[in-house]
C-alpha atoms as a PDB file:
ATOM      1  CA  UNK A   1      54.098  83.738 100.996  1.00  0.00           C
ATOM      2  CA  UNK A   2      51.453  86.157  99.460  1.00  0.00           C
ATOM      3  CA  UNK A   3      48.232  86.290 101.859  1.00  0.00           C
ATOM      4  CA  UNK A   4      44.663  86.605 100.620  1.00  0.00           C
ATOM      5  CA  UNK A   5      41.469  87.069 101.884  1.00  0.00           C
ATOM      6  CA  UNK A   6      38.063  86.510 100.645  1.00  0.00           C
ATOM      7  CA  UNK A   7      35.119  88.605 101.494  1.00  0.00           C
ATOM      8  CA  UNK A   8      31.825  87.509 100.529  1.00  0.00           C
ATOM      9  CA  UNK A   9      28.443  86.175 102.327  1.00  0.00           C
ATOM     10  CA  UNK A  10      27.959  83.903  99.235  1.00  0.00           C
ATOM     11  CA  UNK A  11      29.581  81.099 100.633  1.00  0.00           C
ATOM     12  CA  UNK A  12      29.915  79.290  96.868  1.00  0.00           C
ATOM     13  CA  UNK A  13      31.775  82.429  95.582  1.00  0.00           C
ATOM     14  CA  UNK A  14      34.381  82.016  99.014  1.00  0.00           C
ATOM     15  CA  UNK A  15      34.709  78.132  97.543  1.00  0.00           C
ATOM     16  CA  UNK A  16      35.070  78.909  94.129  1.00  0.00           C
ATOM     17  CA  UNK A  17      37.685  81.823  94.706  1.00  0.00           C
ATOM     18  CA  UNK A  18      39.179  79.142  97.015  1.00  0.00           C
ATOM     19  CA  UNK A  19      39.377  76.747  94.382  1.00  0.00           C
ATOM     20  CA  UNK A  20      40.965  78.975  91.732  1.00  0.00           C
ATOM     21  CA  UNK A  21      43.564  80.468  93.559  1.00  0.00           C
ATOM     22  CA  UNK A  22      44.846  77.011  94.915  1.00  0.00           C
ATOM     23  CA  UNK A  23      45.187  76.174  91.873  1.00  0.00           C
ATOM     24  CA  UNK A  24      47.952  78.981  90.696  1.00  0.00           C
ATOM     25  CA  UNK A  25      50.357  76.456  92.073  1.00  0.00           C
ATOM     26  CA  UNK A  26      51.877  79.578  94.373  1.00  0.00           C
ATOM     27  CA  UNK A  27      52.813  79.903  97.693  1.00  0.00           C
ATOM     28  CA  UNK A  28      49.139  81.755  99.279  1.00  0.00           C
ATOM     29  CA  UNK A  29      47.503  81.076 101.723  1.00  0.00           C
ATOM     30  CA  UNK A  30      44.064  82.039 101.644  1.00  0.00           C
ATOM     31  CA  UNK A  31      41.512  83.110 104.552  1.00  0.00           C
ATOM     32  CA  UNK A  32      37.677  83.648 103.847  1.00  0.00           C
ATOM     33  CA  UNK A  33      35.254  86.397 105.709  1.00  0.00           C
ATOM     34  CA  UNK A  34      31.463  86.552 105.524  1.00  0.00           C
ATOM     35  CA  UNK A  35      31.178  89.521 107.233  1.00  0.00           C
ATOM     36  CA  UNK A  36      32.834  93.101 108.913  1.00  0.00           C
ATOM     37  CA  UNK A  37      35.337  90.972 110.746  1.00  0.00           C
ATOM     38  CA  UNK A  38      38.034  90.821 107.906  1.00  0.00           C
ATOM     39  CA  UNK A  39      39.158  94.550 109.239  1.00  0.00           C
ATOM     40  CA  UNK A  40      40.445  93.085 112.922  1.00  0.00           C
ATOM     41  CA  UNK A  41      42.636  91.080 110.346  1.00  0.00           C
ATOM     42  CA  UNK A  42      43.291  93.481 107.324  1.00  0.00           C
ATOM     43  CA  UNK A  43      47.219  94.367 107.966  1.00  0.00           C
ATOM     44  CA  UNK A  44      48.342  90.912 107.357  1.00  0.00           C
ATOM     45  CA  UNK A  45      46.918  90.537 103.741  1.00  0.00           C
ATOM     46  CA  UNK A  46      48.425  91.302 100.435  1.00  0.00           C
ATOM     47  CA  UNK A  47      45.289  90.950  98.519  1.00  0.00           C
ATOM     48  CA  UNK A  48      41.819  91.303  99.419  1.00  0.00           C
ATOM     49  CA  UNK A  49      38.872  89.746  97.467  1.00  0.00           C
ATOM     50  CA  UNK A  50      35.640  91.919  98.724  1.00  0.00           C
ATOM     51  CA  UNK A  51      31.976  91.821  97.696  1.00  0.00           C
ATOM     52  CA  UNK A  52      30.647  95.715  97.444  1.00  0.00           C
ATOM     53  CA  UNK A  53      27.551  93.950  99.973  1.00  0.00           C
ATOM     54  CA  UNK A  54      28.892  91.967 102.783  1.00  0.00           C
ATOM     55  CA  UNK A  55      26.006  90.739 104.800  1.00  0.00           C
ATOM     56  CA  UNK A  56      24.594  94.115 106.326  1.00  0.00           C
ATOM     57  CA  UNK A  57      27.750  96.150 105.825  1.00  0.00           C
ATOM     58  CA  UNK A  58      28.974  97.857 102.866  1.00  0.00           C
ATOM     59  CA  UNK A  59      31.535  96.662 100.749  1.00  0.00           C
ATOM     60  CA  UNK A  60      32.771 100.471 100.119  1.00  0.00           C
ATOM     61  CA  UNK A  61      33.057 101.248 103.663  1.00  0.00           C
ATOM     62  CA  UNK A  62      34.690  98.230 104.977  1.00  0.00           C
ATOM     63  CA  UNK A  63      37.316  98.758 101.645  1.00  0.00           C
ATOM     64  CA  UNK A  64      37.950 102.386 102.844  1.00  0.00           C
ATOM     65  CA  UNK A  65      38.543 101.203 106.188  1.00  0.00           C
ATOM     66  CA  UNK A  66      41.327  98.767 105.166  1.00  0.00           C
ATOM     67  CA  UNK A  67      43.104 101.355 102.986  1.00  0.00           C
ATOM     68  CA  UNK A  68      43.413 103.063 105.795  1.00  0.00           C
ATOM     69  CA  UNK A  69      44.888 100.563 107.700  1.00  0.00           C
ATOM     70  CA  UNK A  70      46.788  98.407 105.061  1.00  0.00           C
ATOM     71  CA  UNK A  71      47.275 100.908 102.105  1.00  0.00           C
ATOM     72  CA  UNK A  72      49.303  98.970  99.872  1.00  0.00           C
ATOM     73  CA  UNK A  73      46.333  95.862 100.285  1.00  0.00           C
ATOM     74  CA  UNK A  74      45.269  95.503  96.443  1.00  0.00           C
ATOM     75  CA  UNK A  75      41.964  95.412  96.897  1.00  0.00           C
ATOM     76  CA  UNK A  76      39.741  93.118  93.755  1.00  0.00           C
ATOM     77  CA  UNK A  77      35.635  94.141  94.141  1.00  0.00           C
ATOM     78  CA  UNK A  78      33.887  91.185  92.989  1.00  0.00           C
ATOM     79  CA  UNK A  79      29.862  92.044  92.942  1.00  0.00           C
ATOM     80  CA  UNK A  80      26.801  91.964  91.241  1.00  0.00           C
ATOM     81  CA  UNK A  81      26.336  95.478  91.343  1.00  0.00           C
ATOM     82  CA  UNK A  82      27.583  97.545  88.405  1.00  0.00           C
ATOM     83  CA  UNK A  83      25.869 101.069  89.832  1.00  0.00           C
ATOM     84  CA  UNK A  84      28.947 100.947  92.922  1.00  0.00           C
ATOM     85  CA  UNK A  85      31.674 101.360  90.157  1.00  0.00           C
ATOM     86  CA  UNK A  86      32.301 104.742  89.803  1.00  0.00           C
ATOM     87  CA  UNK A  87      32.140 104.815  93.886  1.00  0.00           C
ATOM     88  CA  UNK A  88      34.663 102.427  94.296  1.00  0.00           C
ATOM     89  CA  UNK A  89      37.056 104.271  92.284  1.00  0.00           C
ATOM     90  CA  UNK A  90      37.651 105.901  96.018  1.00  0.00           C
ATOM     91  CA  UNK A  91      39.199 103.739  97.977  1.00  0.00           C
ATOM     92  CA  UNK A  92      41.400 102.764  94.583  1.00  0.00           C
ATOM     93  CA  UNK A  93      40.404  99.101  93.777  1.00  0.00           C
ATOM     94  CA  UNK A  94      42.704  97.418  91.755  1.00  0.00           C
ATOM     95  CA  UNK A  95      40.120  95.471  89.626  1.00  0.00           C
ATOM     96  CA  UNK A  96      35.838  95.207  89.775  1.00  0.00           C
ATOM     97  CA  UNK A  97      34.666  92.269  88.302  1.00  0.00           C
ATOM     98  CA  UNK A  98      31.156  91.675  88.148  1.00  0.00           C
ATOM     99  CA  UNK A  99      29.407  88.125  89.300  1.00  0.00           C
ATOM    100  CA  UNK A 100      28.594  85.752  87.650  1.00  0.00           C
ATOM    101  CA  UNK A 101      32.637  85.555  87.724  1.00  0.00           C
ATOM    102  CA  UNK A 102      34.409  84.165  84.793  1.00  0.00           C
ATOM    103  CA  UNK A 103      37.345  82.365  86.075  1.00  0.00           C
ATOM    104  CA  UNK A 104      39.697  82.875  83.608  1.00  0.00           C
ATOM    105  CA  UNK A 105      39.148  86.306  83.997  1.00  0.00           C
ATOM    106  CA  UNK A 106      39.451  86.058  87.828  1.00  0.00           C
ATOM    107  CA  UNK A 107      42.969  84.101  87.383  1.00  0.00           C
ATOM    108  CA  UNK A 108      44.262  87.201  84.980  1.00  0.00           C
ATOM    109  CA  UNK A 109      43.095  89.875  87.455  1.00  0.00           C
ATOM    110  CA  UNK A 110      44.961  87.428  90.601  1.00  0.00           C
ATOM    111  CA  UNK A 111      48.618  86.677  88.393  1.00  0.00           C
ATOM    112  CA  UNK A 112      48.161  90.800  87.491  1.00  0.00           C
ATOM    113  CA  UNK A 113      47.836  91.696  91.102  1.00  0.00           C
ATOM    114  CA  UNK A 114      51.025  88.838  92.206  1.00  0.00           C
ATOM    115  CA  UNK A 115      52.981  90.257  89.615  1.00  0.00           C
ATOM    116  CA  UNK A 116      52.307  93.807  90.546  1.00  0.00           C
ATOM    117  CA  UNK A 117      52.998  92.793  94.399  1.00  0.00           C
ATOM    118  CA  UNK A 118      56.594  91.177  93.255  1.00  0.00           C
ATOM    119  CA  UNK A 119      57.147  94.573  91.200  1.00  0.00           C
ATOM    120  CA  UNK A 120      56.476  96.331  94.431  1.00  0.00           C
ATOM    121  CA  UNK A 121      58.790  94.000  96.504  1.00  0.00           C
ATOM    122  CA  UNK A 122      62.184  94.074  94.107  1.00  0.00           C
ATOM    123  CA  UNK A 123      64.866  96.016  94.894  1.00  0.00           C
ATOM    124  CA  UNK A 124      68.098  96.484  93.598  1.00  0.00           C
ATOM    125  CA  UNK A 125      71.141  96.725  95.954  1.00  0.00           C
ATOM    126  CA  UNK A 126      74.026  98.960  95.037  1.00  0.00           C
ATOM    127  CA  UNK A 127      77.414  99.301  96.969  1.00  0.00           C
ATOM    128  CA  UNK A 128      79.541 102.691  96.698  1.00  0.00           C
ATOM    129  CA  UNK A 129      82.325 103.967  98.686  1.00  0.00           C
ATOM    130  CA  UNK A 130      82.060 101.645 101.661  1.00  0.00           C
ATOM    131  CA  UNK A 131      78.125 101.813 102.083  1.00  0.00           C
ATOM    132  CA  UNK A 132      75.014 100.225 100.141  1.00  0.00           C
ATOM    133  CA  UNK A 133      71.881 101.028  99.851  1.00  0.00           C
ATOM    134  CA  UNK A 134      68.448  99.440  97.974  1.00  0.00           C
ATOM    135  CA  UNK A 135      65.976 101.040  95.626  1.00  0.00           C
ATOM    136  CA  UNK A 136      62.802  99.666  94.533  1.00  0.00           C
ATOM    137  CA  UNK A 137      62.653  98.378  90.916  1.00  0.00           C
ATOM    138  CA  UNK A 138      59.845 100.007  90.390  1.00  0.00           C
ATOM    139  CA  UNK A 139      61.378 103.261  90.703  1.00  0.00           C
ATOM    140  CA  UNK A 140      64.443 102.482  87.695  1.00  0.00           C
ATOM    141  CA  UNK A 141      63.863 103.260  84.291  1.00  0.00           C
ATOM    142  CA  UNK A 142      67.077 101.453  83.307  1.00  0.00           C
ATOM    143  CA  UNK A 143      70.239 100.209  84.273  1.00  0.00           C
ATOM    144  CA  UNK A 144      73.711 101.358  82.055  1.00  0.00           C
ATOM    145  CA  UNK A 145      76.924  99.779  82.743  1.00  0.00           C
ATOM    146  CA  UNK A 146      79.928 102.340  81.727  1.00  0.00           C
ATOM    147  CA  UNK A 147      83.966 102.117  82.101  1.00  0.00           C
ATOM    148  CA  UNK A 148      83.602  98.949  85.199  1.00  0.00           C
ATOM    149  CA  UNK A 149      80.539 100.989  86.442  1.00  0.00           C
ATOM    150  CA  UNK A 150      77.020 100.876  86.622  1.00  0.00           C
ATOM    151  CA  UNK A 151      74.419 104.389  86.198  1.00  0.00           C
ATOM    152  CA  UNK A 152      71.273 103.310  87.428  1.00  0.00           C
ATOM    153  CA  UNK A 153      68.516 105.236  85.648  1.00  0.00           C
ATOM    154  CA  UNK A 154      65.676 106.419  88.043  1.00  0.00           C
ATOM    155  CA  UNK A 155      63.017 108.014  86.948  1.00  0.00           C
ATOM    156  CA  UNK A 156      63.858 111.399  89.033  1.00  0.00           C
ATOM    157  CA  UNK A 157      67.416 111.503  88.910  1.00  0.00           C
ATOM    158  CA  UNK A 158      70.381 109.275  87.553  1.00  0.00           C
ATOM    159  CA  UNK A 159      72.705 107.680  90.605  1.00  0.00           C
ATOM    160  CA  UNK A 160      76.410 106.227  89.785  1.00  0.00           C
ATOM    161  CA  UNK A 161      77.528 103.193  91.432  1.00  0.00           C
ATOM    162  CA  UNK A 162      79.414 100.390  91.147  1.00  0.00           C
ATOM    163  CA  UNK A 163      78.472  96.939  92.346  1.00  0.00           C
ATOM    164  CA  UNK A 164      74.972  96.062  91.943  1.00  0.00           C
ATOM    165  CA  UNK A 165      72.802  93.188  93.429  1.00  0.00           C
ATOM    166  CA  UNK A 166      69.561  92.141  92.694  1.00  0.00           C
ATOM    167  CA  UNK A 167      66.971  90.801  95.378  1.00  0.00           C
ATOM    168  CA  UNK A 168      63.136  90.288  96.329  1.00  0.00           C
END
């Protein structure tokens, strides 16, 4: 189950976030913040929807402060302000989309961020010689299979195996 959270002091933009990503039809669960207090919290989510000004704290800062903690949280700014987007380049958001939101755009940016999540969280699981091992999907450029055995492609070096699995 992916985990999301939701920080904004607009308590109609927490509803209507709410409201969209129920309605993916996935398995999230969704938590909403109006203020600082989504950082006693921030290791447990997978994606983080964060105003740039929450209440009296800064958007920026509190998004620095969970990369640090969580630093594969993919981290959507979702603010009025378009003179913070060259700042929040720092703290590496994955998308800034400016309020009023457009929903439709909001849903692309969400199934982009799932998909790159589930990119993130595939492995592949080959068996050589008595011993396996996994590597991450996102690190094969292609898999070959040659004479009853498979070359996996990576994109530093090539590895030979045999007996492959797939998993998430």
């Amino acid at each position: 189950m992916l985990k999301v959270a939701v920080c904004d002091d607009d308590e109609l933009i927490q509803v209507q976030v709410e409201k969209l990503v129920k309605s993916m039809n996935c398995l999230i669960s969704i938590k909403k913040y109006s203020d600082k207090s989504i950082i006693l919290d921030i290791k447990e989510f997978d994606i983080v929807l964060m105003d740039i000004e929450v209440g009296n704290s800064s958007g920026l800062a509190l998004a620095a402060e969970a990369r640090k903690q969580n630093p594969n949280v993919i981290i959507i700014f979702i603010t009025r302000y378009t003179k913070y987007i060259s700042d929040s380049f720092d703290v590496i958001p994955f998308q800034y989309l400016v309020k009023p939101l457009d929903e439709t755009r909001l849903l692309m940016v969400l199934k982009k961020a799932i998909l790159s999540i589930k990119n993130k969280k595939s492995f592949v699981e080959y068996f050589w010689n008595g011993y396996s091992e996994a590597i991450q999907c996102a690190n094969i450029m292609y898999i070959e299979n040659f004479r009853r055995n498979s070359l996996i492609h990576l994109k530093k070096s090539d590895i030979k195996k045999s007996s492959i699995k797939f998993f998430e």
